[in-house]
PDB file of N, CA and C in Angstrom:
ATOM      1  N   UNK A   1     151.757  51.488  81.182  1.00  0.00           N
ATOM      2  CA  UNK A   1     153.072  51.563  80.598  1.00  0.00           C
ATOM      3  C   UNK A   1     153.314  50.312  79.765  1.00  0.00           C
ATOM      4  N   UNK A   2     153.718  50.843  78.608  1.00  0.00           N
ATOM      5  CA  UNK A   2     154.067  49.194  77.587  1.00  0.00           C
ATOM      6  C   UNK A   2     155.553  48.527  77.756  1.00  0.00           C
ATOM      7  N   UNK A   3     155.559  47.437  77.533  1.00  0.00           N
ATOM      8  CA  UNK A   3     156.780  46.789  77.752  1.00  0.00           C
ATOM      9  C   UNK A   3     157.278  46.795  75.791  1.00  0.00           C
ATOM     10  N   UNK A   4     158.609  47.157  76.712  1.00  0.00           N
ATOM     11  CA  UNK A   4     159.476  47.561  75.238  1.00  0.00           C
ATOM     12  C   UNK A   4     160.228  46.195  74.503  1.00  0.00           C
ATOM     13  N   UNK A   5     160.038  45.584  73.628  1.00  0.00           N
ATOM     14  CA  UNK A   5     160.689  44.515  73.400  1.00  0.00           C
ATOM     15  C   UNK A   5     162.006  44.392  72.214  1.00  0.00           C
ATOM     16  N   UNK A   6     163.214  43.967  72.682  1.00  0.00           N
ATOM     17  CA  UNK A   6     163.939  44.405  71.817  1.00  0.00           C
ATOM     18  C   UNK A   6     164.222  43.262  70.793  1.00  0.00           C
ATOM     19  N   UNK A   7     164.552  43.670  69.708  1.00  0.00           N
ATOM     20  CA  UNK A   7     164.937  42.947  68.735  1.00  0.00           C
ATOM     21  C   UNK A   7     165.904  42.123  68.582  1.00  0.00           C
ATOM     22  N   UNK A   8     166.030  40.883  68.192  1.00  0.00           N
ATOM     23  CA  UNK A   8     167.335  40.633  68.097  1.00  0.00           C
ATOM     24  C   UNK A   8     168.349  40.624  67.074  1.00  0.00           C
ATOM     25  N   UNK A   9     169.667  40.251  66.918  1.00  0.00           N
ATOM     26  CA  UNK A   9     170.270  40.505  65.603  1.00  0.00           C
ATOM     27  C   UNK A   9     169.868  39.863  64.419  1.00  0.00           C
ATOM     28  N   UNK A  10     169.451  38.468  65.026  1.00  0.00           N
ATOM     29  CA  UNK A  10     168.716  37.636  64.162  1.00  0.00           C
ATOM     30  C   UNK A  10     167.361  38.410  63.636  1.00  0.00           C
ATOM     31  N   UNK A  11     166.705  38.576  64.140  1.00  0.00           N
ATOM     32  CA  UNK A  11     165.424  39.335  63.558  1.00  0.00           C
ATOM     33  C   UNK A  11     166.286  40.823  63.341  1.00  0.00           C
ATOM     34  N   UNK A  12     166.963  41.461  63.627  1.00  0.00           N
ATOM     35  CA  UNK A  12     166.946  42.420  62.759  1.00  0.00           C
ATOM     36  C   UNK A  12     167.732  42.325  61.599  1.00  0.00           C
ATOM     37  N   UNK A  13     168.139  41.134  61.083  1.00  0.00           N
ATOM     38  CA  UNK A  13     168.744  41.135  59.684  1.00  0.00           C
ATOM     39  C   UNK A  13     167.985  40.039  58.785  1.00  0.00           C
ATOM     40  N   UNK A  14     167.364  39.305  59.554  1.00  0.00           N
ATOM     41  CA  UNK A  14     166.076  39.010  58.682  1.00  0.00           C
ATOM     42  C   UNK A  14     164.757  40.330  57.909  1.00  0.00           C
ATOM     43  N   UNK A  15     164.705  41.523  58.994  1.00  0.00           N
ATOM     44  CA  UNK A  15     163.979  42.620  58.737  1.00  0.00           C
ATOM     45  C   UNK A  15     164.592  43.385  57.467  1.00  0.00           C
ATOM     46  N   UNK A  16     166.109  43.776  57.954  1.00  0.00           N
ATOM     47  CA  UNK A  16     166.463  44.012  57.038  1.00  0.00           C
ATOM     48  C   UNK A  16     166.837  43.569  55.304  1.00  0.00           C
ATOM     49  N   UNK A  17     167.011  42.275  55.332  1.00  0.00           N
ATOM     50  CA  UNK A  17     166.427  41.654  54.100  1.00  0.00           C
ATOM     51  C   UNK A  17     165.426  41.631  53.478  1.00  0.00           C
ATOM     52  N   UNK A  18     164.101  41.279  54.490  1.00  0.00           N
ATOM     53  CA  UNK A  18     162.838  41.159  54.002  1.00  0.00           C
ATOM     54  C   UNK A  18     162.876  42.543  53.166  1.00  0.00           C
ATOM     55  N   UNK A  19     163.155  43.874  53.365  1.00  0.00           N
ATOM     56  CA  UNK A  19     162.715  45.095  52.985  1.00  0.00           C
ATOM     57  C   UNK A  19     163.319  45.233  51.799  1.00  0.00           C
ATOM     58  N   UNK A  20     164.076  44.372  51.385  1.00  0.00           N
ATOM     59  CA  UNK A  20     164.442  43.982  49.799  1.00  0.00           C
ATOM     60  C   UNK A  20     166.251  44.608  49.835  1.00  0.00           C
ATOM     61  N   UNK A  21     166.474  44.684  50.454  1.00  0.00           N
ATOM     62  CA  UNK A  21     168.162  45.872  50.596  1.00  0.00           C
ATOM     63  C   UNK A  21     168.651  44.433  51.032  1.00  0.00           C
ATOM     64  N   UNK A  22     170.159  44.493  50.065  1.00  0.00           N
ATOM     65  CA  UNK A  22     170.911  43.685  50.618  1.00  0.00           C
ATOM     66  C   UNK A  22     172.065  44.252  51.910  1.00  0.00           C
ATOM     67  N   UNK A  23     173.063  42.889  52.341  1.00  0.00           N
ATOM     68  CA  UNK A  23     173.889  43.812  53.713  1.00  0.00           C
ATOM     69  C   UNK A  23     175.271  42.735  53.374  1.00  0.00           C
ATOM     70  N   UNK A  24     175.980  43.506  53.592  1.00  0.00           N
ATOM     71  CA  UNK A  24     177.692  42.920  53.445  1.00  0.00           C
ATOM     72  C   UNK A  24     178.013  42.697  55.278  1.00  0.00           C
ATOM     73  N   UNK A  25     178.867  42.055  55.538  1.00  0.00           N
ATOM     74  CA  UNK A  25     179.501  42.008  56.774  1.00  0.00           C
ATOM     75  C   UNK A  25     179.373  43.482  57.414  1.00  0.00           C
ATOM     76  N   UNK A  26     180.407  44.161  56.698  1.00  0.00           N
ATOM     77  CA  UNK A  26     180.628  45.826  57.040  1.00  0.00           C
ATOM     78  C   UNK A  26     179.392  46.432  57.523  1.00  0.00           C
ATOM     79  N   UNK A  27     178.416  46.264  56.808  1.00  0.00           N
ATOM     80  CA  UNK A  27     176.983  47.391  56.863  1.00  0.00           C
ATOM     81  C   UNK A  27     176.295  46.375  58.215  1.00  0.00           C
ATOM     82  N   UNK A  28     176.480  45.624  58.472  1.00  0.00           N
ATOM     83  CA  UNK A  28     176.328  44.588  59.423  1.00  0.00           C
ATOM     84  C   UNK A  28     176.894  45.277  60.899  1.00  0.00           C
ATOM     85  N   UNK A  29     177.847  45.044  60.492  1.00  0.00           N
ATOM     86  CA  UNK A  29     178.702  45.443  61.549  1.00  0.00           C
ATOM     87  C   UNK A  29     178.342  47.173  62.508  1.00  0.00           C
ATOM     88  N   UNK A  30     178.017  47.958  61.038  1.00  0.00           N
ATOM     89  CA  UNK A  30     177.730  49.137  61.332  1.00  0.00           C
ATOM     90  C   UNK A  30     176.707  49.853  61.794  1.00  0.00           C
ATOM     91  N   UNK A  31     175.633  49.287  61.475  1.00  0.00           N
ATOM     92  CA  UNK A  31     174.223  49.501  61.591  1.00  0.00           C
ATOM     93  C   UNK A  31     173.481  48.032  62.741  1.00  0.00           C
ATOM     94  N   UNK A  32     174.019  47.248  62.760  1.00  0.00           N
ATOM     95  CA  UNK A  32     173.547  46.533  63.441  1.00  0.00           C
ATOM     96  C   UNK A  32     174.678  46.021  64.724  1.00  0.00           C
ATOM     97  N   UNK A  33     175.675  46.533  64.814  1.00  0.00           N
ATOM     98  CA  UNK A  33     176.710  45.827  65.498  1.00  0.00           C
ATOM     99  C   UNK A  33     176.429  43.649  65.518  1.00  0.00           C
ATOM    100  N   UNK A  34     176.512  43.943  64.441  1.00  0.00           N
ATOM    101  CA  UNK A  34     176.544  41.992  64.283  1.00  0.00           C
ATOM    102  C   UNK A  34     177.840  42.069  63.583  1.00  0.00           C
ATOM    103  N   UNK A  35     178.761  41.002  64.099  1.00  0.00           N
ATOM    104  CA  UNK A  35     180.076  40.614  63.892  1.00  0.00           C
ATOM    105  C   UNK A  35     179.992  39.461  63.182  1.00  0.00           C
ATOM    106  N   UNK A  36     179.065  38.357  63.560  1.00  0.00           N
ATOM    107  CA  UNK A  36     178.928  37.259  62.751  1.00  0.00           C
ATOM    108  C   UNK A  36     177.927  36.861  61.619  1.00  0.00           C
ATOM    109  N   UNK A  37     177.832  37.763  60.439  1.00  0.00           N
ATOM    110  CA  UNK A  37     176.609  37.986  59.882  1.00  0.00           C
ATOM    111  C   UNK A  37     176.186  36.714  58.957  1.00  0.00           C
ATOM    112  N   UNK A  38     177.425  35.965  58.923  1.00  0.00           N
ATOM    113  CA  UNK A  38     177.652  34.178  58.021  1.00  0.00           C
ATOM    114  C   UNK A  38     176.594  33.626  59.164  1.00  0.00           C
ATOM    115  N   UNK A  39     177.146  33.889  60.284  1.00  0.00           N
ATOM    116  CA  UNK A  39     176.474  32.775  60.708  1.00  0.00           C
ATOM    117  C   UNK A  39     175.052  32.923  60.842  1.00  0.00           C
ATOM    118  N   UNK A  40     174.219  34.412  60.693  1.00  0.00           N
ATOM    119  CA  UNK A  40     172.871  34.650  61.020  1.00  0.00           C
ATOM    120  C   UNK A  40     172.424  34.409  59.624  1.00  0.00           C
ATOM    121  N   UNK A  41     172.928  34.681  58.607  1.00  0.00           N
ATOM    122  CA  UNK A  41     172.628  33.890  57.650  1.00  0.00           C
ATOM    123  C   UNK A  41     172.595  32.449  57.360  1.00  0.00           C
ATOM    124  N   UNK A  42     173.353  31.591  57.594  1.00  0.00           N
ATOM    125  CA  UNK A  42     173.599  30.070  57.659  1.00  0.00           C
ATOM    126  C   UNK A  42     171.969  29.730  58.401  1.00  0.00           C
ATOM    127  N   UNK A  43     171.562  30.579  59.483  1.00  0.00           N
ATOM    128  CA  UNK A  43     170.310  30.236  60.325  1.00  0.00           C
ATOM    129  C   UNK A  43     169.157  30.570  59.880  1.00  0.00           C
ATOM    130  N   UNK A  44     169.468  31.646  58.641  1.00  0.00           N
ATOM    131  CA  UNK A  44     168.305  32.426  58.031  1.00  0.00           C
ATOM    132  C   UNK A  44     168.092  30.968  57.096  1.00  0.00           C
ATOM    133  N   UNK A  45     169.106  30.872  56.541  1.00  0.00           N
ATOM    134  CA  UNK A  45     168.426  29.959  55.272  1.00  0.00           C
ATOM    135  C   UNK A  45     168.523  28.293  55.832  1.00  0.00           C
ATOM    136  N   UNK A  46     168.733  27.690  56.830  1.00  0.00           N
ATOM    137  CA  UNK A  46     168.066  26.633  57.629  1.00  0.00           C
ATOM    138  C   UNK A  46     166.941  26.949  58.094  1.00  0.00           C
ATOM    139  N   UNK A  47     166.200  27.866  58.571  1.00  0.00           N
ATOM    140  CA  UNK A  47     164.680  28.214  58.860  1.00  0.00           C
ATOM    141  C   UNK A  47     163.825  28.212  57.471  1.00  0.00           C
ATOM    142  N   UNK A  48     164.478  28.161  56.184  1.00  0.00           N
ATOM    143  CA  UNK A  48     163.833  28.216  55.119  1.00  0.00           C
ATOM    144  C   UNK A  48     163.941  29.624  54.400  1.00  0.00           C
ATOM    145  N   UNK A  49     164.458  30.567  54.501  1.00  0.00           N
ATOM    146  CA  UNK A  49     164.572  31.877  53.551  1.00  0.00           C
ATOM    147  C   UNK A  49     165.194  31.505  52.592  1.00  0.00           C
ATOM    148  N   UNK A  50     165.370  31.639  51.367  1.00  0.00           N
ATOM    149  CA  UNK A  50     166.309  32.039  50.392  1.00  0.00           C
ATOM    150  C   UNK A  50     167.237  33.322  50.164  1.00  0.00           C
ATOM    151  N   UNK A  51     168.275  33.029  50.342  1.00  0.00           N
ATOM    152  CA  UNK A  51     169.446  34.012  50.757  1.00  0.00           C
ATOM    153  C   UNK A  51     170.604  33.663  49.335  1.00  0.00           C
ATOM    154  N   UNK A  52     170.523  34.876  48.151  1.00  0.00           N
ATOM    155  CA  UNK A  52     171.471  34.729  47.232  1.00  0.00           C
ATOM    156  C   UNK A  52     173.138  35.619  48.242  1.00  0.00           C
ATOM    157  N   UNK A  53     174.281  34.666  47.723  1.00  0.00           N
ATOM    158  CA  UNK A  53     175.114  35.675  48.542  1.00  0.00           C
ATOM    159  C   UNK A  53     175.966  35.696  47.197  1.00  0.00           C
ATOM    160  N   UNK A  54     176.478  36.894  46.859  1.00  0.00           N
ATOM    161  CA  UNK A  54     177.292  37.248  45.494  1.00  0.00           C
ATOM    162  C   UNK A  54     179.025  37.470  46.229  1.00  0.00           C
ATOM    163  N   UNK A  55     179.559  36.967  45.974  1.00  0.00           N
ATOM    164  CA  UNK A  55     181.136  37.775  46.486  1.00  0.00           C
ATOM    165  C   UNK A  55     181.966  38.311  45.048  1.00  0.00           C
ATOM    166  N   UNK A  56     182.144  39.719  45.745  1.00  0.00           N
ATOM    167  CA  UNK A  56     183.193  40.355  45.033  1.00  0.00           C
ATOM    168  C   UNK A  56     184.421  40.539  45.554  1.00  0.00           C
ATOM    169  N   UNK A  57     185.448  41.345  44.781  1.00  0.00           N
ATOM    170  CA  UNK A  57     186.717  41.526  44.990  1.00  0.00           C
ATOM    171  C   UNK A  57     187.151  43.170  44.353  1.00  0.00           C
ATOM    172  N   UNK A  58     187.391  44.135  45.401  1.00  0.00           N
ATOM    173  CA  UNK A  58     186.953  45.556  45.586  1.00  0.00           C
ATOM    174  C   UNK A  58     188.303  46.054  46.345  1.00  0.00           C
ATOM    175  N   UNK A  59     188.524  47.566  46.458  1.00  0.00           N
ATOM    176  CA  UNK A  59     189.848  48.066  46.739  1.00  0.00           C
ATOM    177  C   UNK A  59     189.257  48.378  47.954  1.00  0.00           C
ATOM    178  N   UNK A  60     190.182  48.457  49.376  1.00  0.00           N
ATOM    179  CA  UNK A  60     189.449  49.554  50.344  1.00  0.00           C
ATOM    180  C   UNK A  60     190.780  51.135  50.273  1.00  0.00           C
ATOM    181  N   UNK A  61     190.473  51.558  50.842  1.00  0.00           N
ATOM    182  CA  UNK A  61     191.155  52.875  50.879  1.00  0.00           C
ATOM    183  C   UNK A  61     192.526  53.072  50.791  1.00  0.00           C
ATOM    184  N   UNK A  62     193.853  52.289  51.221  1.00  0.00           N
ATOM    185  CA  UNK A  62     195.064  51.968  51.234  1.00  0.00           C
ATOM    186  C   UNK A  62     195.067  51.687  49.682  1.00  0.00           C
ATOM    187  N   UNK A  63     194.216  51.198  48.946  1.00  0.00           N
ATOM    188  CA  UNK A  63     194.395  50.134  47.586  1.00  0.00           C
ATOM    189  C   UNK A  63     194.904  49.028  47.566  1.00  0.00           C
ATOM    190  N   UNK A  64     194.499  48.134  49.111  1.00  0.00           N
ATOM    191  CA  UNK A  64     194.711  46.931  49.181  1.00  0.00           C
ATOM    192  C   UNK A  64     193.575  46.039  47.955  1.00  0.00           C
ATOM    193  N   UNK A  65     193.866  44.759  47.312  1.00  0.00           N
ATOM    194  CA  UNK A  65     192.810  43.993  47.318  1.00  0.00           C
ATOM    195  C   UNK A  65     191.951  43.554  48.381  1.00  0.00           C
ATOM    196  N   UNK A  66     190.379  43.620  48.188  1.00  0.00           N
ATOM    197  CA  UNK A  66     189.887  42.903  49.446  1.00  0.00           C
ATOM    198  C   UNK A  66     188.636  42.440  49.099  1.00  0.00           C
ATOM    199  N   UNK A  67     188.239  41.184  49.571  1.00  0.00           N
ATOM    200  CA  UNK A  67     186.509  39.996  49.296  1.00  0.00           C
ATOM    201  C   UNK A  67     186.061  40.480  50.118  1.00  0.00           C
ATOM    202  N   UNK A  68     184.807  40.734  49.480  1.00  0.00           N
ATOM    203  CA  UNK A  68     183.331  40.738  50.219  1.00  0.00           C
ATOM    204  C   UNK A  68     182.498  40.464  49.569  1.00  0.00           C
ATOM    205  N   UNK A  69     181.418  39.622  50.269  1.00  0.00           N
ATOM    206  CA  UNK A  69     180.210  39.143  50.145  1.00  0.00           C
ATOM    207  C   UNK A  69     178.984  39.861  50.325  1.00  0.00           C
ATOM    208  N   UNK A  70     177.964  39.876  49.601  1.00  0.00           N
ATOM    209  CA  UNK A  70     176.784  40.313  49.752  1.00  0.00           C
ATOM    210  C   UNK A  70     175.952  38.947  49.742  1.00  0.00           C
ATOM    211  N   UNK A  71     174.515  39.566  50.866  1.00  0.00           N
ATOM    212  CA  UNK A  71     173.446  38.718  50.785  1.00  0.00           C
ATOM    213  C   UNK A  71     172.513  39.458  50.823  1.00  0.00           C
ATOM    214  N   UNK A  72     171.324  38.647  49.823  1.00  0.00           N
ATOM    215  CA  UNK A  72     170.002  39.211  49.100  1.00  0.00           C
ATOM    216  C   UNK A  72     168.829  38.241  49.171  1.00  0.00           C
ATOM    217  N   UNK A  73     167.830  38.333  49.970  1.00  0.00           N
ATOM    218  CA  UNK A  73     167.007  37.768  49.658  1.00  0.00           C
ATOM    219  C   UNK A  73     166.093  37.700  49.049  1.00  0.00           C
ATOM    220  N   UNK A  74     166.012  36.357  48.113  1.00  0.00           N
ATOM    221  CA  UNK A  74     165.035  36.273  47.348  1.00  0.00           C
ATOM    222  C   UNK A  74     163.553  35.864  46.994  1.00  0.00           C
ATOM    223  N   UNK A  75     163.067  37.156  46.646  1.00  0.00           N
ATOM    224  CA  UNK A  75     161.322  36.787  46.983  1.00  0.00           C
ATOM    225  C   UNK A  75     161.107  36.331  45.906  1.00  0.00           C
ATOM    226  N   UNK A  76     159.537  36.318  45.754  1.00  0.00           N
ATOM    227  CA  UNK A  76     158.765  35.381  45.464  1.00  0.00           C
ATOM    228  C   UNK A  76     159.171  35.201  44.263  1.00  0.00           C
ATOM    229  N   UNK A  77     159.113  34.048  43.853  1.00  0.00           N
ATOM    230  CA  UNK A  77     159.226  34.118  42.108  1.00  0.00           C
ATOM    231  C   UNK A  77     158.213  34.611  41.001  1.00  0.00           C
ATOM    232  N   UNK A  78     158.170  36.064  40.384  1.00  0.00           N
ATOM    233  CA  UNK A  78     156.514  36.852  40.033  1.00  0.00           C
ATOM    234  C   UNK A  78     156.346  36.380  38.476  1.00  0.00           C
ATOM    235  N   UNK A  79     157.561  35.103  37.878  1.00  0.00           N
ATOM    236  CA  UNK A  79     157.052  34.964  36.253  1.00  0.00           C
ATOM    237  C   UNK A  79     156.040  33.912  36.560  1.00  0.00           C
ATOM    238  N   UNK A  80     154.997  34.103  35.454  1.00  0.00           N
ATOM    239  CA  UNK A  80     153.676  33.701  35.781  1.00  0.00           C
ATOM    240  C   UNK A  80     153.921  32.065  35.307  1.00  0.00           C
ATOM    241  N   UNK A  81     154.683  32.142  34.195  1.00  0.00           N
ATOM    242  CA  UNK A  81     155.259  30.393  33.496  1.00  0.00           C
ATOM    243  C   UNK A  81     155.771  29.833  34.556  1.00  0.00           C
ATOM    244  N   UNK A  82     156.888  30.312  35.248  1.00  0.00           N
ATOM    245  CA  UNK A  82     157.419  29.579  36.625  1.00  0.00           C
ATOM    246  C   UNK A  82     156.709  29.146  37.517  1.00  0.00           C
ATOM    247  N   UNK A  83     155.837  29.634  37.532  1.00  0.00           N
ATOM    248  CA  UNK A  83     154.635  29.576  39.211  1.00  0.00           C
ATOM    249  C   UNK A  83     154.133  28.465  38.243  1.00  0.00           C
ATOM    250  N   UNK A  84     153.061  28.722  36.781  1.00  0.00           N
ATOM    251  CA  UNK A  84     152.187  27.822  36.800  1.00  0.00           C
ATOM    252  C   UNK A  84     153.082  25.900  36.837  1.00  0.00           C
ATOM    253  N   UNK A  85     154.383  26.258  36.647  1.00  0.00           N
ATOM    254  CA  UNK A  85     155.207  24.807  36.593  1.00  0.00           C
ATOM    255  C   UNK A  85     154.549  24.123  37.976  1.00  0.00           C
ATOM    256  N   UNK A  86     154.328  24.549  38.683  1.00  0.00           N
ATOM    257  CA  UNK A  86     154.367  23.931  40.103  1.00  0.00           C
ATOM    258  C   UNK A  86     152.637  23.558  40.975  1.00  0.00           C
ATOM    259  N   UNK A  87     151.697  24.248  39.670  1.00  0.00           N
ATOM    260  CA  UNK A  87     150.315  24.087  40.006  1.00  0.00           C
ATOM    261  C   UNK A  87     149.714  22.515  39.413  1.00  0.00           C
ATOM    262  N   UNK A  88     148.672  22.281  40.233  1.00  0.00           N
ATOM    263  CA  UNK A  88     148.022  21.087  39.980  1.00  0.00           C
ATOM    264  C   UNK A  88     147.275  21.359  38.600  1.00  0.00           C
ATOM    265  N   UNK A  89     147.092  22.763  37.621  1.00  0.00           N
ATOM    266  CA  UNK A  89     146.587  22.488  36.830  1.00  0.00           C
ATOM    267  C   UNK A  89     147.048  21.813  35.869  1.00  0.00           C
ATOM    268  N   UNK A  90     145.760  21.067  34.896  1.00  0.00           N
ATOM    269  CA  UNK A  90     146.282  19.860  33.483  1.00  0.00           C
ATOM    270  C   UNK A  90     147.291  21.197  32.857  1.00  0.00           C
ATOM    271  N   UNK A  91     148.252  20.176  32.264  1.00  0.00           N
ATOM    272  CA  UNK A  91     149.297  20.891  31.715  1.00  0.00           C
ATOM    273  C   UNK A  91     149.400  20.782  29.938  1.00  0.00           C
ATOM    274  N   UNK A  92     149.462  21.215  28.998  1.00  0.00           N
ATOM    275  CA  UNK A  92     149.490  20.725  27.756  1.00  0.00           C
ATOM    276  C   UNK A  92     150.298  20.692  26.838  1.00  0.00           C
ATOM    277  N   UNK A  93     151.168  19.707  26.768  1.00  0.00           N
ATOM    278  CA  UNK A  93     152.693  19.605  26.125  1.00  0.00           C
ATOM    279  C   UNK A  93     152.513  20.023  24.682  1.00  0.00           C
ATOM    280  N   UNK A  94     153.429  20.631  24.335  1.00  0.00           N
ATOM    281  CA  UNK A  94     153.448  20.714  22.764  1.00  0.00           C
ATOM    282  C   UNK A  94     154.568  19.721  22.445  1.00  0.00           C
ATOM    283  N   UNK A  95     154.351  18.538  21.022  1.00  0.00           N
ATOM    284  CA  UNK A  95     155.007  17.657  20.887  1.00  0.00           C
ATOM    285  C   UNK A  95     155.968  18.331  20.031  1.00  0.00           C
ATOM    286  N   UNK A  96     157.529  17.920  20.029  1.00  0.00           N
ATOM    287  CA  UNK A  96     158.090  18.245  18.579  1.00  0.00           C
ATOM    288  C   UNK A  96     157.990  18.369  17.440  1.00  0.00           C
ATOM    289  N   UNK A  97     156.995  16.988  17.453  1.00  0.00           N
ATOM    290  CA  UNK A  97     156.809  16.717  15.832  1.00  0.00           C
ATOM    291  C   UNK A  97     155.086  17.169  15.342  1.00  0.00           C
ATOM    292  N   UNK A  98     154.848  18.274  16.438  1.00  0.00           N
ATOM    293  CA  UNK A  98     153.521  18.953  16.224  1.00  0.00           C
ATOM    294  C   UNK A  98     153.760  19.769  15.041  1.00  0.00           C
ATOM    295  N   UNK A  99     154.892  20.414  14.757  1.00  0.00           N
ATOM    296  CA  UNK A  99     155.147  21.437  14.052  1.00  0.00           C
ATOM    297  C   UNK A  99     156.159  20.955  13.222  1.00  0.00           C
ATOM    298  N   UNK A 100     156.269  21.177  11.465  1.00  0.00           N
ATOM    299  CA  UNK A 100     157.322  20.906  10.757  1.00  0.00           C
ATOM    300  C   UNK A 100     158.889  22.095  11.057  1.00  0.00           C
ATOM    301  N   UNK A 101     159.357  21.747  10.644  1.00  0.00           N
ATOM    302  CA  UNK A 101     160.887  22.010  11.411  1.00  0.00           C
ATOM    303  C   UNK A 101     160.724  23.393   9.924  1.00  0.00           C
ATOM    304  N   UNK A 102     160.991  24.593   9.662  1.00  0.00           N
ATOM    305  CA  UNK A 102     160.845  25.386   8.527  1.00  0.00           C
ATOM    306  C   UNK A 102     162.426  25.143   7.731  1.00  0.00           C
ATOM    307  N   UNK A 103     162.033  25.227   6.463  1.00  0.00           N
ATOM    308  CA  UNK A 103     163.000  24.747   5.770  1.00  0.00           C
ATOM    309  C   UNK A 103     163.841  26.279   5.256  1.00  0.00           C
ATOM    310  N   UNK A 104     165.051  26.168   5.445  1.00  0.00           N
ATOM    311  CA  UNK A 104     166.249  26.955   5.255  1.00  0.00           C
ATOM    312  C   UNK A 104     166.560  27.240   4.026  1.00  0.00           C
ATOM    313  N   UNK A 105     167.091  27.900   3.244  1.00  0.00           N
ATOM    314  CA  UNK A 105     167.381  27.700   2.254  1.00  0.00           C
ATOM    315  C   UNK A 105     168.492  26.801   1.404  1.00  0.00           C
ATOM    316  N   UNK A 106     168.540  26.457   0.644  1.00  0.00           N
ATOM    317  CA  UNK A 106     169.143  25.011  -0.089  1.00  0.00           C
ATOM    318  C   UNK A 106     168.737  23.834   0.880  1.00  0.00           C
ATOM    319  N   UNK A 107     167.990  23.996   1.621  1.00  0.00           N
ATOM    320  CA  UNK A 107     167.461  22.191   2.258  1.00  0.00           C
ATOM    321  C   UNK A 107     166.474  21.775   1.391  1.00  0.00           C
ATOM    322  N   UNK A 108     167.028  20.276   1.017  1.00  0.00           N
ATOM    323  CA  UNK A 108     166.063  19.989   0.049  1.00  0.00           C
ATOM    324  C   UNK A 108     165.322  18.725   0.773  1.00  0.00           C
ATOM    325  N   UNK A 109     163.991  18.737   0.647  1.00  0.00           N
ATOM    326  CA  UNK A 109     163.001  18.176   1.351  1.00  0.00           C
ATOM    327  C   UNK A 109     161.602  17.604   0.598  1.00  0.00           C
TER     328      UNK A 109
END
């Protein structure tokens, strides 16, 4: 017989991020019964994740105003210029004054 191991809220909203879907408080609340989802975030991104959180301002059903926040985590960075910024390879500057500046019309030069 296997031993069943359960998840915790913390790992299950780290899971649920990793899988690329973001989660508001609400969807938190609903699917995961987590009430404090700031704070499992605050812990996500002290362990090192990157966690974008966007807040909007949205009607609920009455047509009250009401804020909510989303959080998204962000993977890897895939532009190939960005990555190579950060490699040990030689790098090769292009100078300003490699290239003449093209002349406009009426610039007289």
């Amino acid at each position: 017989m296997g031993v069943i191991v359960k998840k915790s809220k913390h790992q299950k909203i780290k899971e649920h991020l990793e899988s690329g879907k973001t989660i508001t408080s609400w969807e938190a609340i609903t699917e995961y019964r987590v009430t404090r989802l700031s704070a499992i975030i605050f812990n996500l991104k002290k362990d090192g994740m990157r966690i974008e959180s966007k807040d909007y301002v949205g009607k609920n059903n009455n047509g009250d105003s009401i804020r909510y926040t989303t959080y998204k985590y962000l993977d890897i960075v895939e532009d190939k210029e960005q990555l190579d910024m950060f490699s040990n390879k030689p790098k090769k500057f292009k100078r300003w004054l490699d290239t003449p500046p093209k002349l406009k019309k009426g610039d007289i030069r």
